[in-house]
PDB file of N, CA and C in Angstrom:
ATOM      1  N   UNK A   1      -9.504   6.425 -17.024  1.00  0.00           N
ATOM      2  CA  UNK A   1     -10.699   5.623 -16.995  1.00  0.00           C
ATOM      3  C   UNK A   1     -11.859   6.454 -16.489  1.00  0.00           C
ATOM      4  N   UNK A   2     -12.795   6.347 -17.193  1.00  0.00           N
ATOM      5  CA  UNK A   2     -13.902   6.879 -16.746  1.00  0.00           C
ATOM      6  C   UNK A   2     -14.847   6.560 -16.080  1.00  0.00           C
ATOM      7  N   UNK A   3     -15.264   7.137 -14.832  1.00  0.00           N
ATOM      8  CA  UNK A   3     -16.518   6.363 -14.076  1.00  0.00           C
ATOM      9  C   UNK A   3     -15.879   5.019 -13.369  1.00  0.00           C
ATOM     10  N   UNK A   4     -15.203   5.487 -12.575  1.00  0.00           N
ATOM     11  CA  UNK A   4     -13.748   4.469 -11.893  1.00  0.00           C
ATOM     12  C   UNK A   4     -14.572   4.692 -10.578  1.00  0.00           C
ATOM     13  N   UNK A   5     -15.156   4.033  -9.864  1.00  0.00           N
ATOM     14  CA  UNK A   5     -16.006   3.751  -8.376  1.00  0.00           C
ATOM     15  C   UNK A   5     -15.187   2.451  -7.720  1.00  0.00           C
ATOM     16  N   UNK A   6     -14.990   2.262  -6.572  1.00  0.00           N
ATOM     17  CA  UNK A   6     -14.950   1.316  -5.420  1.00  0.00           C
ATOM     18  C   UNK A   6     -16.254   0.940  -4.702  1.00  0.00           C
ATOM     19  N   UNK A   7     -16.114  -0.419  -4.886  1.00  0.00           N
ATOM     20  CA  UNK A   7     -17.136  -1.301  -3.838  1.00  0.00           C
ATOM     21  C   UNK A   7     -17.431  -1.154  -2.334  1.00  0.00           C
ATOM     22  N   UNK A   8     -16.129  -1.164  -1.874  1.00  0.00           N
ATOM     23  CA  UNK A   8     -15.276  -1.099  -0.843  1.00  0.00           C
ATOM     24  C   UNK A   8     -14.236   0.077  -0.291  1.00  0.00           C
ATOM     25  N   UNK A   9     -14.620   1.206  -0.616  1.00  0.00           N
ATOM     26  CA  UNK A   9     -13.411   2.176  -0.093  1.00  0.00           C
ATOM     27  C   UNK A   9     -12.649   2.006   1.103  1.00  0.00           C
ATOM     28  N   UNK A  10     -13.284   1.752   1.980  1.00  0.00           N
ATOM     29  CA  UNK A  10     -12.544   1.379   2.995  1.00  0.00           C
ATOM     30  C   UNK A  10     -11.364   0.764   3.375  1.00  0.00           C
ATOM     31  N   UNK A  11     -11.359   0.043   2.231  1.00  0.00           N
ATOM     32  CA  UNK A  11     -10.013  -0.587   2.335  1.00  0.00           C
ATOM     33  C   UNK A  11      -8.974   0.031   1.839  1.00  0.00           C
ATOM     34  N   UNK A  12      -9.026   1.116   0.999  1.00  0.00           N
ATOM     35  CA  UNK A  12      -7.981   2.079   0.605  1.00  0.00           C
ATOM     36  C   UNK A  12      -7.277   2.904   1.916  1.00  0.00           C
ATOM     37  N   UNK A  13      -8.280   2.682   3.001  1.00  0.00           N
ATOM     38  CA  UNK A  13      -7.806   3.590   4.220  1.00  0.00           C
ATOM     39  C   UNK A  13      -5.911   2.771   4.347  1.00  0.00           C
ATOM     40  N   UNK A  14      -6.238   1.712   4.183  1.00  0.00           N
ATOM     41  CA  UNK A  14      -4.685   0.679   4.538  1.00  0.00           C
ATOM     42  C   UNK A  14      -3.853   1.074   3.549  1.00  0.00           C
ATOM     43  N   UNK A  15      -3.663   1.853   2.925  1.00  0.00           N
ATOM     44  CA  UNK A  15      -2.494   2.561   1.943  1.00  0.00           C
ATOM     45  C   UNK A  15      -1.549   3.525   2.184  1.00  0.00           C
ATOM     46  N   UNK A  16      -2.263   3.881   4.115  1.00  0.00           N
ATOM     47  CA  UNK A  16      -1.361   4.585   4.794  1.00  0.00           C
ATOM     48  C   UNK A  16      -0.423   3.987   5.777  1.00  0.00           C
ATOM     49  N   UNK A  17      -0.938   2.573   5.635  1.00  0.00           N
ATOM     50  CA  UNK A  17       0.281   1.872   6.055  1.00  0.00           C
ATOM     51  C   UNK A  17       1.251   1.624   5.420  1.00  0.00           C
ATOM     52  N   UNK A  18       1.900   1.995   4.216  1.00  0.00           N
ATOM     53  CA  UNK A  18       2.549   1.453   3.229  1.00  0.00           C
ATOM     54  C   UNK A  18       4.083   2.323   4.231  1.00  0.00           C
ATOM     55  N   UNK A  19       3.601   3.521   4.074  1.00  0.00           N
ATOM     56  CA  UNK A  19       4.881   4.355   4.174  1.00  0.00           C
ATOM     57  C   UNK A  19       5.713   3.922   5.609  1.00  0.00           C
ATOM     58  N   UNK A  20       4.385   3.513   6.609  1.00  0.00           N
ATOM     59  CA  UNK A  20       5.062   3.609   7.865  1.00  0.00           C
ATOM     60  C   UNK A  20       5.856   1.948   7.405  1.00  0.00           C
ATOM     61  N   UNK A  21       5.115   1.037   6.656  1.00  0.00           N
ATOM     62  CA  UNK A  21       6.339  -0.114   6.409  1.00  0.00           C
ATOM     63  C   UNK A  21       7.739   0.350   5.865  1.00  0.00           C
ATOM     64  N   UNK A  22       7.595   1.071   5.066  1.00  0.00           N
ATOM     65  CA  UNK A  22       8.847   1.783   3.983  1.00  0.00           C
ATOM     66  C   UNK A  22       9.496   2.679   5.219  1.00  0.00           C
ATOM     67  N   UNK A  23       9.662   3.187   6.365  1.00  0.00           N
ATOM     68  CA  UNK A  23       9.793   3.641   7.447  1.00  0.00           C
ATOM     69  C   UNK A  23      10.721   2.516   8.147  1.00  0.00           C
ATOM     70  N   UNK A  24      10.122   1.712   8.513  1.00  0.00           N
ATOM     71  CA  UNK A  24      10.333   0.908   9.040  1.00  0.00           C
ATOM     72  C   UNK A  24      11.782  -0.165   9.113  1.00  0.00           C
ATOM     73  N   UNK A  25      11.484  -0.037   7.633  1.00  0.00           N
ATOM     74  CA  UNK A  25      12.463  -0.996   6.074  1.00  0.00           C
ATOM     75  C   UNK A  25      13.729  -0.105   6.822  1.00  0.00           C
ATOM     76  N   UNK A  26      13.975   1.343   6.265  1.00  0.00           N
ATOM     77  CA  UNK A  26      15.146   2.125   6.098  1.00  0.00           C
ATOM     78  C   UNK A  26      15.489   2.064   8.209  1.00  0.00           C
ATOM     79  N   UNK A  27      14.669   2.201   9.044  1.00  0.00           N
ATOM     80  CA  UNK A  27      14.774   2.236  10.288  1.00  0.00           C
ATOM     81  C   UNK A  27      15.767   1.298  10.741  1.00  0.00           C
ATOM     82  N   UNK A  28      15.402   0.219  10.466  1.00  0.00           N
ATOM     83  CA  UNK A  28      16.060  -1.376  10.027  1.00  0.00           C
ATOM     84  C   UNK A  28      17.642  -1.122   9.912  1.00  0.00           C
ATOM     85  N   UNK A  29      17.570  -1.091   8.519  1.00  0.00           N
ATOM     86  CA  UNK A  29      18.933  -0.999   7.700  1.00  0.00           C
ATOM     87  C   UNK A  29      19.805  -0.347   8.466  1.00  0.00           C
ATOM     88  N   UNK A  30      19.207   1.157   8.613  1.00  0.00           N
ATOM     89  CA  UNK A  30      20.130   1.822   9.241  1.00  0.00           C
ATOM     90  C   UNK A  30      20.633   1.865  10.348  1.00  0.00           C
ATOM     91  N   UNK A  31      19.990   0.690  10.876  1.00  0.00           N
ATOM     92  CA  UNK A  31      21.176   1.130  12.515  1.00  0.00           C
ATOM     93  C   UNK A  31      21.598  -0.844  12.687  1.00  0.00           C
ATOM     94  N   UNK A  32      21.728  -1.453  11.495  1.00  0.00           N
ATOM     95  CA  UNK A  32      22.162  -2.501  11.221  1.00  0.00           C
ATOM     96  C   UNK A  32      23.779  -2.216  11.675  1.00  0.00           C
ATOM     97  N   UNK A  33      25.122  -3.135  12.635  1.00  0.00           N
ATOM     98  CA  UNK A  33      26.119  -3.076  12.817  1.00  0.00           C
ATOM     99  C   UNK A  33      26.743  -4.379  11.943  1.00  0.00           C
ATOM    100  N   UNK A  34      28.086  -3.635  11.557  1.00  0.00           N
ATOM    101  CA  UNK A  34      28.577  -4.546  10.901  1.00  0.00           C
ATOM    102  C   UNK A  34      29.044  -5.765  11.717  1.00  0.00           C
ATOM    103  N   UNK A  35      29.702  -6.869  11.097  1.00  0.00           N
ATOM    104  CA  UNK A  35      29.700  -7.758  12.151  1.00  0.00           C
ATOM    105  C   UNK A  35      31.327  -7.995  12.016  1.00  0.00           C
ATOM    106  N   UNK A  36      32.304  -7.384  11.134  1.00  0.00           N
ATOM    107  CA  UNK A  36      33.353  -7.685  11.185  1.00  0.00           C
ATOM    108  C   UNK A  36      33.952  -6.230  11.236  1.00  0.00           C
ATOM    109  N   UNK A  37      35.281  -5.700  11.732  1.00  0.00           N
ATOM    110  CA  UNK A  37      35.613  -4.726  11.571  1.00  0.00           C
ATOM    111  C   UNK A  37      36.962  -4.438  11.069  1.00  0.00           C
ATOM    112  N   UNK A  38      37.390  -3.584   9.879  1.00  0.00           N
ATOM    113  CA  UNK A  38      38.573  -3.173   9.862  1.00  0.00           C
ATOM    114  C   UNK A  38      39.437  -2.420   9.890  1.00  0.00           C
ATOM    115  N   UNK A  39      40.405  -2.120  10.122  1.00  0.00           N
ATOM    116  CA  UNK A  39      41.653  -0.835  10.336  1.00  0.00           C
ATOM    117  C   UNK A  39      41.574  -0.004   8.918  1.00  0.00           C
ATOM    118  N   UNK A  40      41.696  -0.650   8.053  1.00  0.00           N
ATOM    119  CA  UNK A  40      41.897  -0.206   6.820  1.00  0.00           C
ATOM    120  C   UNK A  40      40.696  -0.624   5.423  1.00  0.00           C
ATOM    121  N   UNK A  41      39.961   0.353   5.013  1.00  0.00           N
ATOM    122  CA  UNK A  41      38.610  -0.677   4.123  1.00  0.00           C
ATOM    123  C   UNK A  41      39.390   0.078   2.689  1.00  0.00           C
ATOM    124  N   UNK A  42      40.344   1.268   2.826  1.00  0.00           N
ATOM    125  CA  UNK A  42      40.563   1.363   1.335  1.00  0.00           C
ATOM    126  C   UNK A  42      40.436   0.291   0.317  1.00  0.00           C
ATOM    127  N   UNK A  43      41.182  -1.179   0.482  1.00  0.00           N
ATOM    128  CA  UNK A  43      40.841  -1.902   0.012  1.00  0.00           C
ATOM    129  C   UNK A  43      39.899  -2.395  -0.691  1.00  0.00           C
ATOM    130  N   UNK A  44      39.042  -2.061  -0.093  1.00  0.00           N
ATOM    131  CA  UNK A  44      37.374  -2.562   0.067  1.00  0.00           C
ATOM    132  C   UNK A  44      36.869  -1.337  -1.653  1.00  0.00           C
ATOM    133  N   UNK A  45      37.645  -0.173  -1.228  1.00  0.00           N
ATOM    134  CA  UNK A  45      36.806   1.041  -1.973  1.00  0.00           C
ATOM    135  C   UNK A  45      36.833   0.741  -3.751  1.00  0.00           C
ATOM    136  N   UNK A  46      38.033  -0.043  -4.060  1.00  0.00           N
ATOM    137  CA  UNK A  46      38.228  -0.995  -5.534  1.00  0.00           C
ATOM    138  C   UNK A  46      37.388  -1.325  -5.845  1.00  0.00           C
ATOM    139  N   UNK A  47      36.962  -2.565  -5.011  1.00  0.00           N
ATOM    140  CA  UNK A  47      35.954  -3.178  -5.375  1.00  0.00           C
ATOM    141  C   UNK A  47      34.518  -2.741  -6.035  1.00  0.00           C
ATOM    142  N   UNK A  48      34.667  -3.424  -7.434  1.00  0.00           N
ATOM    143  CA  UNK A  48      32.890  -2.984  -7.576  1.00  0.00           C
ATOM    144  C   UNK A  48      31.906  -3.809  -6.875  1.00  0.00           C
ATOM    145  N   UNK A  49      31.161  -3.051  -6.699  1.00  0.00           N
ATOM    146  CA  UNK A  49      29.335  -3.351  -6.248  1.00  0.00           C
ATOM    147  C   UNK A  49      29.062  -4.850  -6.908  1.00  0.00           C
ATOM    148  N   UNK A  50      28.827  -5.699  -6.810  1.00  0.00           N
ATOM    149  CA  UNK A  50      27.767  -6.780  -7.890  1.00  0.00           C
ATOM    150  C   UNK A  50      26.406  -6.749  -7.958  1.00  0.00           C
ATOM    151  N   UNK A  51      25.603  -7.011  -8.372  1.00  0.00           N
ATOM    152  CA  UNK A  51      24.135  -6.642  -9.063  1.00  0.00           C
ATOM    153  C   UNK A  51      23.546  -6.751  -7.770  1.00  0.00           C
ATOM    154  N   UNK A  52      23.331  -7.753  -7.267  1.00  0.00           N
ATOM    155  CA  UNK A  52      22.587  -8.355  -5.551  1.00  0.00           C
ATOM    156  C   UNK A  52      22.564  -7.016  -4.947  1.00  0.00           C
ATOM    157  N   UNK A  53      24.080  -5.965  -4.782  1.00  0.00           N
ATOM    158  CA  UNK A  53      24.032  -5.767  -4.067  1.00  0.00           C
ATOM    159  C   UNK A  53      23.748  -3.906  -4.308  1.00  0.00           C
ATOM    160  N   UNK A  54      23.155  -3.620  -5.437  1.00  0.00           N
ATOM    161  CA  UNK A  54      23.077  -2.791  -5.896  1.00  0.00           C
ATOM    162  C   UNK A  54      21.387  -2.667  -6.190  1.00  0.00           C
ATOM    163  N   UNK A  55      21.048  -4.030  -6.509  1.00  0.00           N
ATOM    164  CA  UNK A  55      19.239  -4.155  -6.179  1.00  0.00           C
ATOM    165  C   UNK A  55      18.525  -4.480  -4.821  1.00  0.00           C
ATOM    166  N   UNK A  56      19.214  -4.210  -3.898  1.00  0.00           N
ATOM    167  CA  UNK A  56      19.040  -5.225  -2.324  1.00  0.00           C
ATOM    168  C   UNK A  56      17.794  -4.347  -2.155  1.00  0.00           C
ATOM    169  N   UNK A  57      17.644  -3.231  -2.259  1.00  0.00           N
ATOM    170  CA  UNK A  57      16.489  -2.508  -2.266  1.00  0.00           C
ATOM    171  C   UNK A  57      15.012  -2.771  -3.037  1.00  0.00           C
ATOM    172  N   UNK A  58      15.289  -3.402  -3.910  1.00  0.00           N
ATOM    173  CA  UNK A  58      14.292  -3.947  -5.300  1.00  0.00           C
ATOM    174  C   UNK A  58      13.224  -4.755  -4.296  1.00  0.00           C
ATOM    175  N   UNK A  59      13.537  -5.529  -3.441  1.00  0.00           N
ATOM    176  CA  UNK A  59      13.023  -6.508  -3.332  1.00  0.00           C
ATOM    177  C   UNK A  59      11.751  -5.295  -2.522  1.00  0.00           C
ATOM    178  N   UNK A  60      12.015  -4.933  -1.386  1.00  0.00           N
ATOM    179  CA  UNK A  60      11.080  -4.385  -0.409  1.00  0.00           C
ATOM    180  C   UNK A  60      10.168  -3.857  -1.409  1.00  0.00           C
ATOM    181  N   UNK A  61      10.787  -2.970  -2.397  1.00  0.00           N
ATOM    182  CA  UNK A  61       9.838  -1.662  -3.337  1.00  0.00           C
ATOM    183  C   UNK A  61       8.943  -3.066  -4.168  1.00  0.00           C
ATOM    184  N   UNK A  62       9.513  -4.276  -4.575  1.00  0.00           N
ATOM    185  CA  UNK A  62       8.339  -5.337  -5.109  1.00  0.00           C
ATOM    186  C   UNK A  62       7.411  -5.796  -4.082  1.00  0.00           C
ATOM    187  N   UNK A  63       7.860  -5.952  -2.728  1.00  0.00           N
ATOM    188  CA  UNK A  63       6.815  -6.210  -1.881  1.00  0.00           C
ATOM    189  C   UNK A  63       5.859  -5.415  -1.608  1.00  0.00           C
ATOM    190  N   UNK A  64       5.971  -3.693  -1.553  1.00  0.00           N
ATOM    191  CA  UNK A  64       5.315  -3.170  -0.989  1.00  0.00           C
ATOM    192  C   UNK A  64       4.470  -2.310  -2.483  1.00  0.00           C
ATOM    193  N   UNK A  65       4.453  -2.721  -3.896  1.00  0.00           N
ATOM    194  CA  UNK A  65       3.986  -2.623  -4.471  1.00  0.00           C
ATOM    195  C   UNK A  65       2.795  -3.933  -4.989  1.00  0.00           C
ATOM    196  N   UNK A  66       3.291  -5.085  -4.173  1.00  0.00           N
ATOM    197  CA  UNK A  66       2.261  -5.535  -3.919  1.00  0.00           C
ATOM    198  C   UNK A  66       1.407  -5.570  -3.300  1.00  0.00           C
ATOM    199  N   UNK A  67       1.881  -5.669  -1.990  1.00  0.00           N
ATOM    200  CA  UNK A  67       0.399  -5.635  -0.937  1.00  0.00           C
ATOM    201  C   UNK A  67      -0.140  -3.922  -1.569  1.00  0.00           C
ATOM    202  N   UNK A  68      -0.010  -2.851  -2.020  1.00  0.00           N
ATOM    203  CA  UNK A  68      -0.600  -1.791  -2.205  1.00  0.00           C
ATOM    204  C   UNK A  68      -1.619  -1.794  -3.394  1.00  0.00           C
ATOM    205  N   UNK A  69      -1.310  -2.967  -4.681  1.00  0.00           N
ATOM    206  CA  UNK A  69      -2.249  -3.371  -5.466  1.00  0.00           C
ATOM    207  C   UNK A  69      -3.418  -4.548  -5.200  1.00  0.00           C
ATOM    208  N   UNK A  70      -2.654  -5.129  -3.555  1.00  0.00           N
ATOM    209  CA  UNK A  70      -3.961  -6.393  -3.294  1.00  0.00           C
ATOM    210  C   UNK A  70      -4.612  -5.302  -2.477  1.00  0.00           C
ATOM    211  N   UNK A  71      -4.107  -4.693  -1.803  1.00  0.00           N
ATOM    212  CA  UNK A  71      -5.167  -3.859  -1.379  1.00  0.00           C
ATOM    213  C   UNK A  71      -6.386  -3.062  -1.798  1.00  0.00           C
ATOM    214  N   UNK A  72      -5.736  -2.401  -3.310  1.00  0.00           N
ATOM    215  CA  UNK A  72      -6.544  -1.872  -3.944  1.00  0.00           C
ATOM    216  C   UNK A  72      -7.484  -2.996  -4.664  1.00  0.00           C
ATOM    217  N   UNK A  73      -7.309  -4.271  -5.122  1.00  0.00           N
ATOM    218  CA  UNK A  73      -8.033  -5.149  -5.701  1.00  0.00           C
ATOM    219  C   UNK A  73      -8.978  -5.513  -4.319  1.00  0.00           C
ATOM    220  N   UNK A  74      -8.809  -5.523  -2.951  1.00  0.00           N
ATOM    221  CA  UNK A  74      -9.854  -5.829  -1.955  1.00  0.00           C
ATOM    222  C   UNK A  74     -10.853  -4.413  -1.813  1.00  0.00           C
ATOM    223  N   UNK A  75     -10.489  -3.251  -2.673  1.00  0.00           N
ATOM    224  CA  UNK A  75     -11.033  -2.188  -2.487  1.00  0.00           C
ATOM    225  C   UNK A  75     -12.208  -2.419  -3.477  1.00  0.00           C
ATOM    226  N   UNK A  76     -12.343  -3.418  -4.456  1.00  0.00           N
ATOM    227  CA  UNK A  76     -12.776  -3.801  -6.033  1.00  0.00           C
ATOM    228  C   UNK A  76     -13.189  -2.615  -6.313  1.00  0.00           C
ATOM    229  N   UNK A  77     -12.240  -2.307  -7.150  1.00  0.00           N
ATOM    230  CA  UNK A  77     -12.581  -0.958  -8.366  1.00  0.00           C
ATOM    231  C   UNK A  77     -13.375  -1.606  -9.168  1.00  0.00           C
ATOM    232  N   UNK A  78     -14.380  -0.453 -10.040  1.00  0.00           N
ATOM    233  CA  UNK A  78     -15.257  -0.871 -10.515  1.00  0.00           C
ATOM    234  C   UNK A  78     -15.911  -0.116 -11.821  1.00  0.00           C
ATOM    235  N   UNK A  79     -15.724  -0.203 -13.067  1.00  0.00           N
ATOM    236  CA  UNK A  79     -15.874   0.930 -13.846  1.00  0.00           C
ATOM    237  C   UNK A  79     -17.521   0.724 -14.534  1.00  0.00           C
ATOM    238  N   UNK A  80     -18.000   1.562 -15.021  1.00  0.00           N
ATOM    239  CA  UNK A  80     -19.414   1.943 -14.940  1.00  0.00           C
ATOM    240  C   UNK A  80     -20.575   2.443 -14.253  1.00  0.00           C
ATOM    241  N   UNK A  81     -21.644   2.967 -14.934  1.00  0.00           N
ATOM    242  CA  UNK A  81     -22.502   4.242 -14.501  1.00  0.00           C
ATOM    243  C   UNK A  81     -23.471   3.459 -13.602  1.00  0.00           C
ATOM    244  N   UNK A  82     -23.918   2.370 -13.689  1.00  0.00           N
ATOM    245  CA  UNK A  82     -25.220   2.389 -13.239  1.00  0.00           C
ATOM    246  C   UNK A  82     -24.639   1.003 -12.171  1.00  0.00           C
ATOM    247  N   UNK A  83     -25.871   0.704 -11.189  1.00  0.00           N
ATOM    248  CA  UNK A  83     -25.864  -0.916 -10.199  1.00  0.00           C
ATOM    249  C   UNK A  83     -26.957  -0.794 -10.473  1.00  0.00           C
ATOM    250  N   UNK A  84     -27.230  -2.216 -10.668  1.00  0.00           N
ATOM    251  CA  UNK A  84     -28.290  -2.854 -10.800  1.00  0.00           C
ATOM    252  C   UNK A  84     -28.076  -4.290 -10.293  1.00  0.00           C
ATOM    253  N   UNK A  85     -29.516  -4.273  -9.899  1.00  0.00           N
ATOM    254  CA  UNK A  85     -29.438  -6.059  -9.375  1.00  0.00           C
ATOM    255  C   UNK A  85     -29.831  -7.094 -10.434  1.00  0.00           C
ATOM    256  N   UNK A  86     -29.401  -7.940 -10.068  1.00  0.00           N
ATOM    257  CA  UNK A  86     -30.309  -9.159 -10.710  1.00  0.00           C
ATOM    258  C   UNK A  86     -30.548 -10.470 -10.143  1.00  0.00           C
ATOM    259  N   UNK A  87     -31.858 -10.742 -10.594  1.00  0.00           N
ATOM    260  CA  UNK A  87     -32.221 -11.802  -9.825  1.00  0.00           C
ATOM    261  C   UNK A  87     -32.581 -12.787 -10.947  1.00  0.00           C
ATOM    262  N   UNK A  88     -32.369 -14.272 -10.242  1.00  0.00           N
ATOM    263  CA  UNK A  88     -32.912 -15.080 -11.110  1.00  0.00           C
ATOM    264  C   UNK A  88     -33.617 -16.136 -10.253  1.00  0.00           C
ATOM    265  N   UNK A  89     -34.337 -17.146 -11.036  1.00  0.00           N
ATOM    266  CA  UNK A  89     -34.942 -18.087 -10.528  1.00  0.00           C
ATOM    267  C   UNK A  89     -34.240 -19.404 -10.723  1.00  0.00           C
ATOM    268  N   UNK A  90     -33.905 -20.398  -9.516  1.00  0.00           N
ATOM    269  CA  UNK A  90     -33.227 -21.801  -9.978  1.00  0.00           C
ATOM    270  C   UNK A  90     -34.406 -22.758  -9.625  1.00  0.00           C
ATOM    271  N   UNK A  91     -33.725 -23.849  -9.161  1.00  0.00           N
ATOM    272  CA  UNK A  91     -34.459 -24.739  -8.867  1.00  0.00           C
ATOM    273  C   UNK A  91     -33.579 -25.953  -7.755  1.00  0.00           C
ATOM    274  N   UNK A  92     -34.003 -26.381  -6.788  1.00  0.00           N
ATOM    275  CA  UNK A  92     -33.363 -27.249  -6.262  1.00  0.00           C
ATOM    276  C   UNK A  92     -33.431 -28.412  -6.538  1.00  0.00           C
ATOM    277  N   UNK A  93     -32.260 -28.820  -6.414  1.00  0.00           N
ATOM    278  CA  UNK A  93     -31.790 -30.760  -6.775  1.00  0.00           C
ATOM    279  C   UNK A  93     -31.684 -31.224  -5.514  1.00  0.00           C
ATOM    280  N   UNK A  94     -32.381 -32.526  -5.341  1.00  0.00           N
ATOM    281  CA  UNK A  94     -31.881 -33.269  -4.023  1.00  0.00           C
ATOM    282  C   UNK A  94     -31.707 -34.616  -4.465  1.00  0.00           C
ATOM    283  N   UNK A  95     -30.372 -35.071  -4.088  1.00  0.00           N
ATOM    284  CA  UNK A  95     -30.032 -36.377  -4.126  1.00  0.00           C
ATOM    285  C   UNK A  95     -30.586 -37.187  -2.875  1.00  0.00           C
ATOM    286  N   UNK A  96     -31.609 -37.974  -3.141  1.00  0.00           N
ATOM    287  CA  UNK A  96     -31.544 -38.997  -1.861  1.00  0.00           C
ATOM    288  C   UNK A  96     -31.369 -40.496  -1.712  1.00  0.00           C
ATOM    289  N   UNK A  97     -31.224 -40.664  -0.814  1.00  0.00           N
ATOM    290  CA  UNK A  97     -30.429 -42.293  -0.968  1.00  0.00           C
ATOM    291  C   UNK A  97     -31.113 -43.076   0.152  1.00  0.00           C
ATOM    292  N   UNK A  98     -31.952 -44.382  -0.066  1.00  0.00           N
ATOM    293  CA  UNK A  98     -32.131 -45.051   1.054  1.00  0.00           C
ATOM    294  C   UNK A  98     -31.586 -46.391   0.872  1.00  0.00           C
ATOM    295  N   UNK A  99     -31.452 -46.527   2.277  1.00  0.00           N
ATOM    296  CA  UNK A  99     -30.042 -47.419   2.752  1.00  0.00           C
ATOM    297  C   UNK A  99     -30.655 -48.725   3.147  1.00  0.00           C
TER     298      UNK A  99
END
């Protein structure tokens, strides 16, 4: 896109919060304890994965690809060369009512 400007840059500064959330996410997980324990999980190693638990990750990477596009939409990108103002002329309406 050409001639791609922000209204608002400032708000792009908050895009460096993304990572320390994504930080945060894996910080989490990883020192999560299981809550049951066993002698033996060979068992366990058969088993396939089911989808849930193979996308459990999906969800955070959809969250944090959102707030990173509302962010950029509060940044309002803005394509074209020139600002200009405009002004117009209205007129006021008054409703009045006697009682």
């Amino acid at each position: 896109m050409q001639n791609l400007r922000f209204e608002n840059p400032e708000w792009l500064f908050l895009l460096i919060l993304l990572p320390f959330l994504l930080y945060v996410y894996i910080r989490r997980r990883r020192f999560r304890q299981s809550s049951v324990r066993y002698s033996d999980v060979a068992v366990f190693n058969s088993l396939k994965a089911p989808p849930s638990i193979r996308l459990r990750h999906l969800l955070i990477g959809l969250k944090l690809l959102g707030i990173a596009l509302l962010i950029v939409a509060m940044a309002r990108p803005q394509a074209g060369r020139s600002k200009r103002q405009v002004s117009s002329d209205g007129i006021d309406i008054m409703l009045t009512l006697d009682v």
